[in-house]
N, C-alpha and C. Protein backbone atom coordinates (compact mmCIF):
# COMPACT_ATOMS: atom_id res chain seq x y z
N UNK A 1 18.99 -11.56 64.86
CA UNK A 1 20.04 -10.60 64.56
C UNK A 1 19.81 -9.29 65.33
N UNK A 2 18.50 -8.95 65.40
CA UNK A 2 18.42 -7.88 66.11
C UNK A 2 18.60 -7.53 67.54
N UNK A 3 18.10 -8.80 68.35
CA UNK A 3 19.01 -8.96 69.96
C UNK A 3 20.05 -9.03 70.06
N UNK A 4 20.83 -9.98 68.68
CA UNK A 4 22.24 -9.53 68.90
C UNK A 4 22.80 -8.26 68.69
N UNK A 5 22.20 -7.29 68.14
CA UNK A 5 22.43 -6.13 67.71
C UNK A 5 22.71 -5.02 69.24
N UNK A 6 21.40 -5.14 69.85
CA UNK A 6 20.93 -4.58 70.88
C UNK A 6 21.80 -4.93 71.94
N UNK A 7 22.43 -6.13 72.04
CA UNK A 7 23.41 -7.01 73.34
C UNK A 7 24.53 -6.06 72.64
N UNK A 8 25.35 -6.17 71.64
CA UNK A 8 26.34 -5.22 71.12
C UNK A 8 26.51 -3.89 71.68
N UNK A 9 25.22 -2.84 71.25
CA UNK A 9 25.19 -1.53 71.98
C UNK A 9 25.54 -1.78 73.21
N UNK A 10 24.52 -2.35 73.79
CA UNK A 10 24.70 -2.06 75.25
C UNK A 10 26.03 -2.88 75.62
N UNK A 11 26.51 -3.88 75.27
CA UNK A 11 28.37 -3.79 76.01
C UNK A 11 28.58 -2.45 75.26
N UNK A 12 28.73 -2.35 74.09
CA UNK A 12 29.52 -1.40 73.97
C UNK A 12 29.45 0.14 74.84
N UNK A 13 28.27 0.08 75.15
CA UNK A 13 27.79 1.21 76.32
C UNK A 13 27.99 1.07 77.75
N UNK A 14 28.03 -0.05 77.88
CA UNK A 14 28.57 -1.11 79.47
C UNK A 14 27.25 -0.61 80.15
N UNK A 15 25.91 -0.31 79.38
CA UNK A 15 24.59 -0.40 80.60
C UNK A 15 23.58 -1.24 79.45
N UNK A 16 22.96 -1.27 80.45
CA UNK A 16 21.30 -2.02 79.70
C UNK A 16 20.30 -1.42 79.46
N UNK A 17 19.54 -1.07 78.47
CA UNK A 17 18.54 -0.27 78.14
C UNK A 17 17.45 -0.79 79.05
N UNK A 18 16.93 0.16 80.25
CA UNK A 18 15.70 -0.84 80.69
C UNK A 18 14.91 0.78 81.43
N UNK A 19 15.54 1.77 81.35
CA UNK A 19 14.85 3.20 81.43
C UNK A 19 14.67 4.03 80.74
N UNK A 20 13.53 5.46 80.44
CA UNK A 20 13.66 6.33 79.50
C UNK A 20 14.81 6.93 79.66
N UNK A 21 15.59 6.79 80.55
CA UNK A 21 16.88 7.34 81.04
C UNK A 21 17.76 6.64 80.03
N UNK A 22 17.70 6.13 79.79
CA UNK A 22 19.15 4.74 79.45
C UNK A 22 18.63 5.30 77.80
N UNK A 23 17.42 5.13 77.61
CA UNK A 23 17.33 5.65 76.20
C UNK A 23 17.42 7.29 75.58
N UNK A 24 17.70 7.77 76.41
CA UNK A 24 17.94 9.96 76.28
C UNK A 24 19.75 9.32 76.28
N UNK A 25 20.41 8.61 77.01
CA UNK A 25 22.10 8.33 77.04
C UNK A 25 22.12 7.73 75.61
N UNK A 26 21.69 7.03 75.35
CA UNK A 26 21.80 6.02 73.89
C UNK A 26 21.57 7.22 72.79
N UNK A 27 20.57 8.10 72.61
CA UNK A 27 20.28 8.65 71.74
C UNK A 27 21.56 9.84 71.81
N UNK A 28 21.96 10.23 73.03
CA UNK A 28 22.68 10.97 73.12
C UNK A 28 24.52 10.61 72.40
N UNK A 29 24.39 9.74 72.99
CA UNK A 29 25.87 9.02 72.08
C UNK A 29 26.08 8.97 70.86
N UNK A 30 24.43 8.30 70.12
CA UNK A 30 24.86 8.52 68.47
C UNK A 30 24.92 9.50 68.29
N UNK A 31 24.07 10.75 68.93
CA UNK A 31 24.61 12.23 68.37
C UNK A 31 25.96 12.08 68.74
N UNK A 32 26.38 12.23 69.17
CA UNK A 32 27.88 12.85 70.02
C UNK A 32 28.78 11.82 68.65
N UNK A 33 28.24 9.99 68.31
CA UNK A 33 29.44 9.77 67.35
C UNK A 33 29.67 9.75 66.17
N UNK A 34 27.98 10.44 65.68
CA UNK A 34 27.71 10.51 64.12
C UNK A 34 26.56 11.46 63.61
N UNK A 35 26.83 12.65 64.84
CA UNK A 35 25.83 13.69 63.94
C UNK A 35 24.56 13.69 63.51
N UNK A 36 23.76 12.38 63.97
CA UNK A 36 22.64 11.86 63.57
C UNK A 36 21.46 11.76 64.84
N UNK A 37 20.30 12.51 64.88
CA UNK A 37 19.30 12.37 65.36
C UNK A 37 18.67 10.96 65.18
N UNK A 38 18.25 10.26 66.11
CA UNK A 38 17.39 8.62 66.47
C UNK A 38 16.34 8.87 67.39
N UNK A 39 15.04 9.28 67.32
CA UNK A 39 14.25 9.60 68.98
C UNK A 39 14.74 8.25 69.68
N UNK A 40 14.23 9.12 71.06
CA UNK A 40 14.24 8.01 72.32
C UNK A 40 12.94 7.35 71.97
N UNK A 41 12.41 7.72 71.24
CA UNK A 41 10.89 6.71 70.94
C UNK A 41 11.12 5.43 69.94
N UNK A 42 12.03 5.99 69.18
CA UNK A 42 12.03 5.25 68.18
C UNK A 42 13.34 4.14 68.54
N UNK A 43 14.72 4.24 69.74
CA UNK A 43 14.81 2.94 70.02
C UNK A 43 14.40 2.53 71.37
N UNK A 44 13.33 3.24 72.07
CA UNK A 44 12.20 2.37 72.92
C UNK A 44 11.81 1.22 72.54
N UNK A 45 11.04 1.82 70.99
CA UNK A 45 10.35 0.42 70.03
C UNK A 45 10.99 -0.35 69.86
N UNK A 46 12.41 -0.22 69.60
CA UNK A 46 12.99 -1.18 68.90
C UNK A 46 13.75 -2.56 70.09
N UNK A 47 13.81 -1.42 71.48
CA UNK A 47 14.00 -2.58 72.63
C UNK A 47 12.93 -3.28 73.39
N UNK A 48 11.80 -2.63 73.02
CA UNK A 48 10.63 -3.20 73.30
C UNK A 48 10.11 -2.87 74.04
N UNK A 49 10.77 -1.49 74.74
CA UNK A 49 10.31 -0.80 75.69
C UNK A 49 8.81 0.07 75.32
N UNK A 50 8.48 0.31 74.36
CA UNK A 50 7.65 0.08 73.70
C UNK A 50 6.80 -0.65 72.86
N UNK A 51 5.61 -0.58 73.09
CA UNK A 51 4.75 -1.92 72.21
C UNK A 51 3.94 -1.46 71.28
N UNK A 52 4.82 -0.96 69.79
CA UNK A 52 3.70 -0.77 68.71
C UNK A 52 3.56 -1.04 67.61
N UNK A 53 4.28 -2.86 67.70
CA UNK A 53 4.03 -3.32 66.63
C UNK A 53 4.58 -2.99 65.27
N UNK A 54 5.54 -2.08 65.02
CA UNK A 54 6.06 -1.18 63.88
C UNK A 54 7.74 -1.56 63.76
N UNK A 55 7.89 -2.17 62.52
CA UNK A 55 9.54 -2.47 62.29
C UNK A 55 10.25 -1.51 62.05
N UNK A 56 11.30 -1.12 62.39
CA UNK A 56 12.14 -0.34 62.18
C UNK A 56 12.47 -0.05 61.19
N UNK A 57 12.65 0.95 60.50
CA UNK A 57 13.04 1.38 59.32
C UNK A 57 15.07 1.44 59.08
N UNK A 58 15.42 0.47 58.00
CA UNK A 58 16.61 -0.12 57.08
C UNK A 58 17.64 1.54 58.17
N UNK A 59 16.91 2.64 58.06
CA UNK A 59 18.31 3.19 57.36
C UNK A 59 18.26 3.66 59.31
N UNK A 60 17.29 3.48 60.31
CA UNK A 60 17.57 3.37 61.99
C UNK A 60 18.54 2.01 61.82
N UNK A 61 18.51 1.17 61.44
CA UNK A 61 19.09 -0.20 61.67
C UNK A 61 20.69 0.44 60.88
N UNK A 62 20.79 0.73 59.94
CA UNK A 62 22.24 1.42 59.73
C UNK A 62 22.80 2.55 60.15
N UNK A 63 21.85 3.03 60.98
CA UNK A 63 22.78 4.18 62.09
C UNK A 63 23.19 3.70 63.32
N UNK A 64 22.24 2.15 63.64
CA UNK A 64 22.57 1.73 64.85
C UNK A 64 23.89 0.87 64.42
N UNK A 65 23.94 0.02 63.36
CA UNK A 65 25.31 -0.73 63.16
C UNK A 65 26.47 0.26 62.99
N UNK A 66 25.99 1.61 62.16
CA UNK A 66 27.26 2.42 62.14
C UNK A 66 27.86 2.70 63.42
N UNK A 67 26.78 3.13 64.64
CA UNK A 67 26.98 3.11 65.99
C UNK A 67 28.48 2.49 66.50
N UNK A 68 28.26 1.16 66.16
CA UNK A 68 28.86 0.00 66.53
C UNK A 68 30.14 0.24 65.79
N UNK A 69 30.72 0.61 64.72
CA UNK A 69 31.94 0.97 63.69
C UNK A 69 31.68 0.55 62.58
N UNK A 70 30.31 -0.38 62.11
CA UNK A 70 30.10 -0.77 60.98
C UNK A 70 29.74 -0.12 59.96
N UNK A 71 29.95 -0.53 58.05
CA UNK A 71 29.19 0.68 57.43
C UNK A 71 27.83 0.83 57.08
N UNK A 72 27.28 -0.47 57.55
CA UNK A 72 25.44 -0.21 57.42
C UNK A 72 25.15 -1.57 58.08
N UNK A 73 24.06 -2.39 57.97
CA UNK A 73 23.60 -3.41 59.09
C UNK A 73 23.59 -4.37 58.50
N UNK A 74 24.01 -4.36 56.74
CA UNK A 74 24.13 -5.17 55.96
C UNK A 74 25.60 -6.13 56.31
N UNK A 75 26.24 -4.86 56.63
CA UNK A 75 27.78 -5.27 56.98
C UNK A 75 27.97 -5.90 58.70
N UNK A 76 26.84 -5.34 59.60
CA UNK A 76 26.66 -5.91 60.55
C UNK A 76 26.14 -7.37 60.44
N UNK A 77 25.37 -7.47 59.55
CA UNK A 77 24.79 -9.44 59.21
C UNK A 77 26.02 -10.17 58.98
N UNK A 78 26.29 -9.47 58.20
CA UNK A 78 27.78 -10.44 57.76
C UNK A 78 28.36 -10.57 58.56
N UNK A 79 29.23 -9.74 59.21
CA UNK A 79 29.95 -10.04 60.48
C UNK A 79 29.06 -11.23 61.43
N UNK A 80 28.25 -10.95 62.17
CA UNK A 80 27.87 -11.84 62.03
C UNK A 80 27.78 -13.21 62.29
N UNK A 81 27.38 -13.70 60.91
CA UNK A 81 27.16 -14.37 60.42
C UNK A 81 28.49 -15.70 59.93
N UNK A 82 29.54 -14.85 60.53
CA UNK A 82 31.18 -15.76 60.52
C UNK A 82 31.28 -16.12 62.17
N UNK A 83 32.01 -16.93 61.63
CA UNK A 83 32.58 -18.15 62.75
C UNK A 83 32.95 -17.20 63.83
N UNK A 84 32.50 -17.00 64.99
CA UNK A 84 33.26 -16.02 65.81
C UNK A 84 34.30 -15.47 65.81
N UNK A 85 35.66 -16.31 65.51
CA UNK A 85 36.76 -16.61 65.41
C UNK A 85 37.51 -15.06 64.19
N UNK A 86 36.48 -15.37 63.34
CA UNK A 86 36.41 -14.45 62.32
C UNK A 86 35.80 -13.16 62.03
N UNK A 87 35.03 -12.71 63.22
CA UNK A 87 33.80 -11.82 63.40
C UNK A 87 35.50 -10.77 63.77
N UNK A 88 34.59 -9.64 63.06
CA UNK A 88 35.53 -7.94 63.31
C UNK A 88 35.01 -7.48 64.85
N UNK A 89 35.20 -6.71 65.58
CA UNK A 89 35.35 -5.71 66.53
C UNK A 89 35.50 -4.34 66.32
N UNK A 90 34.87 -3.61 65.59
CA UNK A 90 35.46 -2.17 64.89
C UNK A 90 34.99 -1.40 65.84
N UNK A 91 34.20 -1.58 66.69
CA UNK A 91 33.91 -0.76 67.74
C UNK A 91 35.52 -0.17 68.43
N UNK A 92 36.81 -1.24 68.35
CA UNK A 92 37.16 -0.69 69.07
C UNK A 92 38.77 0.50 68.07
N UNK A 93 37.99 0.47 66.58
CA UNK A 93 38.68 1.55 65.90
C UNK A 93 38.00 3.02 66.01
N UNK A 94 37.59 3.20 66.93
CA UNK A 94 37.31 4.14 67.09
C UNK A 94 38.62 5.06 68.60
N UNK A 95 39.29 5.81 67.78
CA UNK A 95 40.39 6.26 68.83
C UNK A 95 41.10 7.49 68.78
N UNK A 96 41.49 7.92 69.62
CA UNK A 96 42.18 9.30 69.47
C UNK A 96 43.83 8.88 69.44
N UNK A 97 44.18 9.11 68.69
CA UNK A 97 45.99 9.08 68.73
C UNK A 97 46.41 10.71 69.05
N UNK A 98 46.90 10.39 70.44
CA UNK A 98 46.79 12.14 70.53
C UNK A 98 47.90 12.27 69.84
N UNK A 99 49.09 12.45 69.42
CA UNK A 99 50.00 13.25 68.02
C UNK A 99 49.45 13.16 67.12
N UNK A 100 48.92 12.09 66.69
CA UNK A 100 48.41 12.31 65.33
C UNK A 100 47.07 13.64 65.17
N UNK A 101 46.05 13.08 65.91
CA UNK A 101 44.82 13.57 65.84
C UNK A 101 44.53 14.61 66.68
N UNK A 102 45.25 15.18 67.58
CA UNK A 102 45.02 16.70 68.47
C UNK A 102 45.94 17.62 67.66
N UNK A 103 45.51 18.58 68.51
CA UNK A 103 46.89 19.77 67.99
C UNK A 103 46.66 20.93 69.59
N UNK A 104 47.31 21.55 69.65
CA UNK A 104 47.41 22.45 70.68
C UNK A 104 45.48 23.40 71.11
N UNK A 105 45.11 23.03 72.14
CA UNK A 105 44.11 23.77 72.90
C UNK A 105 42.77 23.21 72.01
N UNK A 106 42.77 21.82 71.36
CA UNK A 106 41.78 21.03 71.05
C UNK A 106 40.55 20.55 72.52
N UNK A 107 39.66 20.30 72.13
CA UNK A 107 39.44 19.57 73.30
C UNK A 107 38.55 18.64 72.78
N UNK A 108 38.39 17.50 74.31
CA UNK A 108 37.71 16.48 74.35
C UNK A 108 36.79 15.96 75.44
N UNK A 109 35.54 15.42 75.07
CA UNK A 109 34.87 15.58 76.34
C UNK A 109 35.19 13.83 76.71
N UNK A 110 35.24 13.77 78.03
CA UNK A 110 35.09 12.37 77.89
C UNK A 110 34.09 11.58 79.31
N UNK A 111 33.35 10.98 78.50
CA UNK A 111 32.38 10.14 79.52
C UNK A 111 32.72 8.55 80.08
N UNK A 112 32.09 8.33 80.91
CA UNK A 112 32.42 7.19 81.55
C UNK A 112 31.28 6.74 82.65
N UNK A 113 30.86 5.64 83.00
CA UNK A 113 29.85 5.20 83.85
C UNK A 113 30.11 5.13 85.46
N UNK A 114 29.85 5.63 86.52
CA UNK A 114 27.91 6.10 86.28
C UNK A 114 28.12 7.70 86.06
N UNK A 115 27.76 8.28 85.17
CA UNK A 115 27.49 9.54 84.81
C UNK A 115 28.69 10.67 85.20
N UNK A 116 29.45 9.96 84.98
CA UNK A 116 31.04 10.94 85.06
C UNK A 116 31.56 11.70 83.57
N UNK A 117 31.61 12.97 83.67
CA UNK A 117 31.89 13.42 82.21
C UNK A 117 32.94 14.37 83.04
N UNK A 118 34.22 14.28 81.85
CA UNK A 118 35.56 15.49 82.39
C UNK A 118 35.54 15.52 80.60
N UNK A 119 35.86 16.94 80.62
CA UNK A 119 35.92 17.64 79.48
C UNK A 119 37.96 18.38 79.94
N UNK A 120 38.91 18.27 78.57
CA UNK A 120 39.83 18.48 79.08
C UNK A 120 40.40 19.34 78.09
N UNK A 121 41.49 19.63 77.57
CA UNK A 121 42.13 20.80 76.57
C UNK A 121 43.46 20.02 76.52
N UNK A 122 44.13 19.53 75.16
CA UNK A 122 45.11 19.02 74.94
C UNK A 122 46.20 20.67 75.04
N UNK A 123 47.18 20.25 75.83
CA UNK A 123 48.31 21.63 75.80
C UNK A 123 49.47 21.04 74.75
N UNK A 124 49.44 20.25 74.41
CA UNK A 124 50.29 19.82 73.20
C UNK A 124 51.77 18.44 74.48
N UNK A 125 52.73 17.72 73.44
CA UNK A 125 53.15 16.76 73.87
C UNK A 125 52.89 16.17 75.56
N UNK A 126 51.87 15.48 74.67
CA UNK A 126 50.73 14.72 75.53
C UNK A 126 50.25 15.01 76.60
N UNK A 127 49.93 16.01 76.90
CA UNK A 127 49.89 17.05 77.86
C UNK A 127 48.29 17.04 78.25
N UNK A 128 47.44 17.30 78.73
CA UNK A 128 46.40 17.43 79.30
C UNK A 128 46.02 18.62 80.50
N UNK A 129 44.80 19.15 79.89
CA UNK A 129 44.63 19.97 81.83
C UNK A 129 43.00 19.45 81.51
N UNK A 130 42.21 19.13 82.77
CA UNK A 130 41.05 19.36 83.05
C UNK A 130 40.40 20.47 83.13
N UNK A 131 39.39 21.36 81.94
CA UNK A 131 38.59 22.46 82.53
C UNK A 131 36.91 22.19 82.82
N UNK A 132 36.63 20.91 83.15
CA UNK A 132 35.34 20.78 83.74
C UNK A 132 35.24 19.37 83.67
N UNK A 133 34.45 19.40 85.21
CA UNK A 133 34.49 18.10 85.47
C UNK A 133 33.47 17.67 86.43
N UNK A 134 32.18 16.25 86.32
CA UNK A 134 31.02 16.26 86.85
C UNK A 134 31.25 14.94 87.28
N UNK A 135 31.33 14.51 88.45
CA UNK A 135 31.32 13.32 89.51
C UNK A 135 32.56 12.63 89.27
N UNK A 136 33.38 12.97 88.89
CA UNK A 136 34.82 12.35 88.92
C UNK A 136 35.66 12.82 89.80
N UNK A 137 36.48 12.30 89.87
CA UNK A 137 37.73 12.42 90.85
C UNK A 137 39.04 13.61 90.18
N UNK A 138 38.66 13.70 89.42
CA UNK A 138 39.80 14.37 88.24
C UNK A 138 38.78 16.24 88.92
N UNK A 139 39.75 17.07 88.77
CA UNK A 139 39.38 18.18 89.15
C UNK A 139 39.86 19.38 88.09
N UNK A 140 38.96 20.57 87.76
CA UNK A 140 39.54 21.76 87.13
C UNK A 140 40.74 21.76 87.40
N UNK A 141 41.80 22.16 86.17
CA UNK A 141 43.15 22.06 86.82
C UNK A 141 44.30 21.82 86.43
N UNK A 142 43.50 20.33 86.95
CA UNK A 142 44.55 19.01 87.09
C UNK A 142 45.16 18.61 85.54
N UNK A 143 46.51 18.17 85.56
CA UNK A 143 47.10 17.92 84.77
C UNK A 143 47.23 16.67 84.71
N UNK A 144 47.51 15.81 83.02
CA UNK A 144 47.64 14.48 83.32
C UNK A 144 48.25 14.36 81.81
N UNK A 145 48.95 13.35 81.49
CA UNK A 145 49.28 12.94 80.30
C UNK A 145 48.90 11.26 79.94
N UNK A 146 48.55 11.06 78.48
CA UNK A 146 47.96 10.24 77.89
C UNK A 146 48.32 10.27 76.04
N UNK A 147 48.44 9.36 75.83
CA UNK A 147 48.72 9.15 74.51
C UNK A 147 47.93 8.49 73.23
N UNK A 148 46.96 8.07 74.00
CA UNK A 148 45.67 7.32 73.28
C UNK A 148 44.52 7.08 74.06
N UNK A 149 43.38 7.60 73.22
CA UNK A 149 42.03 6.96 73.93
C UNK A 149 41.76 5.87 72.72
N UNK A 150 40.38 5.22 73.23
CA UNK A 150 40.25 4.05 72.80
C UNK A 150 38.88 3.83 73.03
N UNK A 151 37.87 4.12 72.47
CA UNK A 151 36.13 4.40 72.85
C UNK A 151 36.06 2.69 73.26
N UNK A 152 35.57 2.91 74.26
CA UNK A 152 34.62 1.62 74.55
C UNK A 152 36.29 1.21 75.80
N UNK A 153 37.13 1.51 75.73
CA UNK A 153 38.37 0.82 76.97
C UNK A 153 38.99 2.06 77.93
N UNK A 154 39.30 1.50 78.87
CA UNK A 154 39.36 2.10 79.98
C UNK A 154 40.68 3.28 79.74
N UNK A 155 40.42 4.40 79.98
CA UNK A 155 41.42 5.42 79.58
C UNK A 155 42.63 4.83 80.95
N UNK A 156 43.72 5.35 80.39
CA UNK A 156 45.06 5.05 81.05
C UNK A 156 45.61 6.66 81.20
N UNK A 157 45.71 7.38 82.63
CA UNK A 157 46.49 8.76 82.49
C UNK A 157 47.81 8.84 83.51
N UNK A 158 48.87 9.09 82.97
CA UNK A 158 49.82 8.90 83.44
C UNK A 158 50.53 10.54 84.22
N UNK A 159 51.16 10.16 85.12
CA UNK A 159 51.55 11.63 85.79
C UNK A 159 50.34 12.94 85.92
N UNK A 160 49.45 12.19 86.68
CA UNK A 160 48.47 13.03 87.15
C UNK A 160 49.12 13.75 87.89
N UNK A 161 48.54 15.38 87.81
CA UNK A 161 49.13 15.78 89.01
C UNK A 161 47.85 17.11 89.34
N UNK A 162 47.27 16.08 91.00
CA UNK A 162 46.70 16.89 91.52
C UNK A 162 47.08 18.42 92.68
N UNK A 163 46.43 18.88 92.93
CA UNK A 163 46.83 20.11 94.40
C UNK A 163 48.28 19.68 95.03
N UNK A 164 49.13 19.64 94.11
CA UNK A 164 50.60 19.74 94.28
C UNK A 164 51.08 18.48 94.67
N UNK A 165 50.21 17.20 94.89
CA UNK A 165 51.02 16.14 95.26
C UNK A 165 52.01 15.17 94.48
N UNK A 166 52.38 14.53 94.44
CA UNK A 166 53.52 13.84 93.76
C UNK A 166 52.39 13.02 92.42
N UNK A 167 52.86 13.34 91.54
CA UNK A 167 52.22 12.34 90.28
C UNK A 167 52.05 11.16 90.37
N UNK A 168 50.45 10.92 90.11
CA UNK A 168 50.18 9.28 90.02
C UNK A 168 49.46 9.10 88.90
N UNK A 169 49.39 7.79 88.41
CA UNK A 169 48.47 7.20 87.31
C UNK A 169 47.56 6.88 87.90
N UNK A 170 46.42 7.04 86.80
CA UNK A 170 45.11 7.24 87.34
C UNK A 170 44.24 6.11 86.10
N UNK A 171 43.00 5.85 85.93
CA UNK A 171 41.98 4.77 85.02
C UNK A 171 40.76 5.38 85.21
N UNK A 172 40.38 6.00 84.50
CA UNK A 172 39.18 6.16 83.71
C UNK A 172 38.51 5.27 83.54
N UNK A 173 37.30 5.23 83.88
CA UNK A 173 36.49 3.56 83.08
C UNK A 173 36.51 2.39 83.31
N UNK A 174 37.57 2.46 83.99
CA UNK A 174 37.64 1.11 84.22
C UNK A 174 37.02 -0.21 83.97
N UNK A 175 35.97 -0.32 84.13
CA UNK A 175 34.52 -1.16 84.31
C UNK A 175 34.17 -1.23 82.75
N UNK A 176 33.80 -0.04 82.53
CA UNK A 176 32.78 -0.50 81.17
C UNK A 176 33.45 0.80 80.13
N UNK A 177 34.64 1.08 80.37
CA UNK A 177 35.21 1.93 79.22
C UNK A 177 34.82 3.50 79.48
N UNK A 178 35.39 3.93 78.15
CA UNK A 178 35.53 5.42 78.25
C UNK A 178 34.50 6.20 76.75
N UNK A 179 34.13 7.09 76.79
CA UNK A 179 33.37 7.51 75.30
C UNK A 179 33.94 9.04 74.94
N UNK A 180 34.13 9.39 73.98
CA UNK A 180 34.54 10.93 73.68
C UNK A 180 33.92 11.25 73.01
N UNK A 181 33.95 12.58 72.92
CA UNK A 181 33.63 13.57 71.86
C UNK A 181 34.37 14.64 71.90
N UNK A 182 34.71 14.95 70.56
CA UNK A 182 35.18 16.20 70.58
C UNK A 182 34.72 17.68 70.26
N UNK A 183 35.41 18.44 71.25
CA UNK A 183 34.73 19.67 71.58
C UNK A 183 34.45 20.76 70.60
């Protein structure tokens, strides 16, 4: 259960834990989706990147299933533990409905692989501007509209509009999805 646990994160992260690097990003995410401190030591051990013999403690194993959208790891067994067919996906209820859930000069940071983070400011009906932005293509600025994110799937932005050229749609993530936080 617990490799399957670990195979979970990492799609849901679209990398593989196999650096202290990969484990400072992992630890960094559960902060960013639940307020909760995990050392990078403590899921070293648990990927084996460490060797010390020491089981994880119940309530690391229910911050890592909460990780995932579950409500503790109890609820992760179960899942599970059903016919594939029947197994939940809650990873992917995790979402921004921008009318519902923004309101005017909110913001959101949003990450994406390899190490692309644009942080943006909702201007209200579905409106978007970029005010910072690290290895992406998206620039201070730039305007774009979008109507839903969707943690873990590839953002969709419609009527980009860069240094005055004609509006195009643009994909975020493509590959291995998109992650937020809000600002």
């Amino acid at each position: 259960m617990m490799e399957r646990l670990k195979n979970d994160i990492e799609t849901a992260l679209g990398k593989r834990m196999v650096t202290p690097k990969d484990f400072e990003f992992l630890r960094e995410r559960i902060y960013a989706r639940l307020h909760v401190y995990v050392s990078r030591t403590t899921l070293m051990r648990i990927w084996g990147y460490v060797e010390e013999g020491v089981e994880p403690r119940k309530s690391t194993m229910d911050i890592l299933s909460r990780f995932l959208g579950y409500k503790d790891w109890s609820e992760y067994q179960q899942n599970a533990l059903l016919p594939k067919e029947q197994q939940s996906d809650p990873v992917m209820s995790r979402r921004i409905s921008v009318v519902e859930d923004l309101h005017c000069g909110d913001g959101v940071r949003l990450v994406w692989q390899p190490d692309r983070v644009c942080e943006v400011e909702y201007l209200g009906d579905l409106q978007f501007r970029v005010i910072a932005s690290e290895k992406t293509r998206l620039r201070v600025g730039d305007t774009f509209q979008c109507s839903m994110i969707v943690e873990g799937e590839p953002l969709y932005l419609d009527n980009l509009r860069q240094d005055g050229r004609p509006p195009i749609a643009y994909v975020c993530g493509k590959k291995t999805g998109v992650w937020f936080e809000y600002l």
